[in-house]
N, C-alpha and C. Protein backbone atom coordinates (compact mmCIF):
# COMPACT_ATOMS: atom_id res chain seq x y z
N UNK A 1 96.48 78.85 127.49
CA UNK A 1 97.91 78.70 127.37
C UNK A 1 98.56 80.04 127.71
N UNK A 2 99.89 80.22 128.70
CA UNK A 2 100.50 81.20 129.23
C UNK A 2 101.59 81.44 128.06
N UNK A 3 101.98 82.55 127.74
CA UNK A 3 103.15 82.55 127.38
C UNK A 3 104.14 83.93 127.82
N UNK A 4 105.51 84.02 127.92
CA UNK A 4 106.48 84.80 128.60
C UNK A 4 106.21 86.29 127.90
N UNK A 5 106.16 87.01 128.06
CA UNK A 5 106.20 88.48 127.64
C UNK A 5 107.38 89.10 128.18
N UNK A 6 108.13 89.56 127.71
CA UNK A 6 109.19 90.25 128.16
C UNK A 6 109.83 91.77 127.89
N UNK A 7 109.85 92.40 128.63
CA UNK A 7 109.79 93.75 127.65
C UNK A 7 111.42 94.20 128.38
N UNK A 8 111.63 95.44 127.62
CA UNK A 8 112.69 96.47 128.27
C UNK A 8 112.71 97.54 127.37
N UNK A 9 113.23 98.47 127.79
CA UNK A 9 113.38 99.98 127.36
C UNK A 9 114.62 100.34 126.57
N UNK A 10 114.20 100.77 125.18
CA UNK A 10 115.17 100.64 124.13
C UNK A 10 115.94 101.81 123.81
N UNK A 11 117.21 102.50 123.76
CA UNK A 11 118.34 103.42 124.14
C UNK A 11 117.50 104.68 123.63
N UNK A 12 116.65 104.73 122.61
CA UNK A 12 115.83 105.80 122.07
C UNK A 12 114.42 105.88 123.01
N UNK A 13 114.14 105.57 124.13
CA UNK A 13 113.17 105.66 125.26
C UNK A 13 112.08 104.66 124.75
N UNK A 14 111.50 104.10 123.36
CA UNK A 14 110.49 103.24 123.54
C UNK A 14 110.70 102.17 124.29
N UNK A 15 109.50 101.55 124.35
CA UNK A 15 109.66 99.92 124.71
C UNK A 15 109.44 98.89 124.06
N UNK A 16 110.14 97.50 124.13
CA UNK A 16 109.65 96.72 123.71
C UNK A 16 109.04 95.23 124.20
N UNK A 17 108.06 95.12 123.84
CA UNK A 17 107.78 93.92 124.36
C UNK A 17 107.82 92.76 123.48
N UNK A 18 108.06 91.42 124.06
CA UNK A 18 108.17 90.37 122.71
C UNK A 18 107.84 88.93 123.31
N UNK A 19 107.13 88.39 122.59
CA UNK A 19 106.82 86.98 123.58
C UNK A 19 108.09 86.10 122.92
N UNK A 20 109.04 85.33 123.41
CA UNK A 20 109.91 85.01 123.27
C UNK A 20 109.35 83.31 122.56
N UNK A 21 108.36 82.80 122.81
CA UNK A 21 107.90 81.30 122.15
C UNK A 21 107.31 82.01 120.85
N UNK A 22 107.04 82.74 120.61
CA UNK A 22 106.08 82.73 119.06
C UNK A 22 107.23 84.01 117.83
N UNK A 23 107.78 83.15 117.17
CA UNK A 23 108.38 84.23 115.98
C UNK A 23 107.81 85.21 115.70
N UNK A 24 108.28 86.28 115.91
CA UNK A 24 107.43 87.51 114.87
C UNK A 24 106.69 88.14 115.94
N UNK A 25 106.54 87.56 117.62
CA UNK A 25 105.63 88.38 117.54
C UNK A 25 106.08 89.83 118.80
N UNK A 26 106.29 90.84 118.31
CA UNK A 26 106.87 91.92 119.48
C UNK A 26 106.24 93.22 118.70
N UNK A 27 105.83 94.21 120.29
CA UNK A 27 105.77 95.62 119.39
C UNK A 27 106.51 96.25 120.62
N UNK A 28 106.10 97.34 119.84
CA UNK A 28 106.64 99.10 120.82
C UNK A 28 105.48 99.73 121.33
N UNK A 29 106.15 100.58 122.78
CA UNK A 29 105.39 101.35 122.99
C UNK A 29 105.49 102.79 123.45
N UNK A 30 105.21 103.96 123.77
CA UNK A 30 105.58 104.56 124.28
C UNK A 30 105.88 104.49 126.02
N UNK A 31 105.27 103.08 126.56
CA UNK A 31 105.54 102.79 127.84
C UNK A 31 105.30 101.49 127.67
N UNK A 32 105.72 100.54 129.19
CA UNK A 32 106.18 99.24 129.04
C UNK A 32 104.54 98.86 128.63
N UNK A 33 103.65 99.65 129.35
CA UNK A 33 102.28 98.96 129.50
C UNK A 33 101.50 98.99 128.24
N UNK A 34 101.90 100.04 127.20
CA UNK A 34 101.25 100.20 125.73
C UNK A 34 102.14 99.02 125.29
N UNK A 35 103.34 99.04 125.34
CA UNK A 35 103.82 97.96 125.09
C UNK A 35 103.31 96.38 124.62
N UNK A 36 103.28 96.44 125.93
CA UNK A 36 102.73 95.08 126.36
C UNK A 36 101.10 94.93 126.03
N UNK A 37 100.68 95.90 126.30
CA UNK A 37 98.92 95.75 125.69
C UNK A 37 99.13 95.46 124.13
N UNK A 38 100.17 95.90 123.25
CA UNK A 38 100.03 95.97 121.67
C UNK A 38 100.53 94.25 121.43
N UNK A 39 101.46 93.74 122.24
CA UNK A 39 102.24 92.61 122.00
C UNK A 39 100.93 91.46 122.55
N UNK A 40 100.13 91.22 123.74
CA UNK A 40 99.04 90.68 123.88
C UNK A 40 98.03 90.56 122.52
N UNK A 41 97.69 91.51 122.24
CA UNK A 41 97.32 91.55 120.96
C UNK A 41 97.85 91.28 119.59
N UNK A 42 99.36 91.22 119.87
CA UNK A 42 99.72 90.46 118.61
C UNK A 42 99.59 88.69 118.56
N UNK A 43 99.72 88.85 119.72
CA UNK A 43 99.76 87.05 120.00
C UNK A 43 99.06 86.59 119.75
N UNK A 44 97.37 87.42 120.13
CA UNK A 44 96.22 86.76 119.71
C UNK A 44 95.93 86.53 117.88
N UNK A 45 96.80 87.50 117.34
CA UNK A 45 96.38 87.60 116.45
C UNK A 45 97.42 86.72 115.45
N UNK A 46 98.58 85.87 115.97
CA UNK A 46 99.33 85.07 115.84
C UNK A 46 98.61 83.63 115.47
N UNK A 47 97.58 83.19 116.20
CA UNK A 47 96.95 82.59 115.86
C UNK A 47 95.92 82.77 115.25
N UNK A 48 95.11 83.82 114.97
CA UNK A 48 94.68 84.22 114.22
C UNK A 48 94.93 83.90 113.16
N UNK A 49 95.81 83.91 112.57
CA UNK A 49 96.60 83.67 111.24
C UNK A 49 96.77 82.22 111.01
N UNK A 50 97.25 81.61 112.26
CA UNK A 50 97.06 80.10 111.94
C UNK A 50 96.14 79.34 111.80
N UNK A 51 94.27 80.15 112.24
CA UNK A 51 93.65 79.39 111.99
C UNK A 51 93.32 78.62 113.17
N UNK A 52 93.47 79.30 114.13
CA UNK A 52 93.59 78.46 115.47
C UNK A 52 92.52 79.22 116.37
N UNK A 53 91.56 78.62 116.78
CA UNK A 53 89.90 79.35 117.64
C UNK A 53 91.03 80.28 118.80
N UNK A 54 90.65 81.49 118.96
CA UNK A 54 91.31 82.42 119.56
C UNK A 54 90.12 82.83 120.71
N UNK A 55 90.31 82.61 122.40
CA UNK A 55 89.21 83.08 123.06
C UNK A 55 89.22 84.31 123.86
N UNK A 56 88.92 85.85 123.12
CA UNK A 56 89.22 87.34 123.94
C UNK A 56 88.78 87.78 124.84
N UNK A 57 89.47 87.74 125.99
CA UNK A 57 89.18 87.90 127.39
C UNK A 57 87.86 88.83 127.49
N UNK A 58 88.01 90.11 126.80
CA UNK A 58 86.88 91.09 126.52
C UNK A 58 85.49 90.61 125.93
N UNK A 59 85.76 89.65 125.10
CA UNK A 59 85.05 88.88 124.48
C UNK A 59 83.67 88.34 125.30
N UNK A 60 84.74 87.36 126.12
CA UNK A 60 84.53 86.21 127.22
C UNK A 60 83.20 86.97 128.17
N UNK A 61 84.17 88.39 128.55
CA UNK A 61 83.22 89.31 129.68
C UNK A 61 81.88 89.64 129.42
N UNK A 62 82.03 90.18 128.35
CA UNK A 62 80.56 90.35 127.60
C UNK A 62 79.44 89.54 127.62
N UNK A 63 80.52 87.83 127.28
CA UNK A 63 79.57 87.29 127.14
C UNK A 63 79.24 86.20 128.18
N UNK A 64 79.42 86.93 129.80
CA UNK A 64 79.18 86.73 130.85
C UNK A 64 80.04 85.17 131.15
N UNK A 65 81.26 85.37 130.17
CA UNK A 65 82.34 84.20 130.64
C UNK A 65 82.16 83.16 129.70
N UNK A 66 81.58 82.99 128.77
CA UNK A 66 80.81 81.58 127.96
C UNK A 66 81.28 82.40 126.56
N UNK A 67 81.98 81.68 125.54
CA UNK A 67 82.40 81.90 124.18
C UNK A 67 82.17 81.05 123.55
């Protein structure tokens, strides 16, 4: 499942990124790309919380694509 990530640069120079379908879930970064790497990771961990099988790309690699 895809979801929108959206970031922009906030008047004090961080960034923020925020997936706009899931409440709650946005961070900061010192650039759009920490940003956005911290907010990926919140998402996952969005379901996490719900209890919902979560599959981590890093994960996946390791385990030569098969989870």
């Amino acid at each position: 499942m895809n979801f929108t990530i959206e970031h922009e640069r906030e008047d004090d120079g961080r960034w923020l990124a925020e997936v706009p379908e899931l409440p709650g879930v946005l961070a900061y970064g010192a650039t759009a790309a920490e940003a956005m790497a911290k907010v990926k990771e919140g998402q996952c961990n969005f379901f996490v919380i719900l209890g919902a099988p979560v599959r981590r790309r890093a994960a996946a690699a390791k385990a030569g694509g098969r989870q």
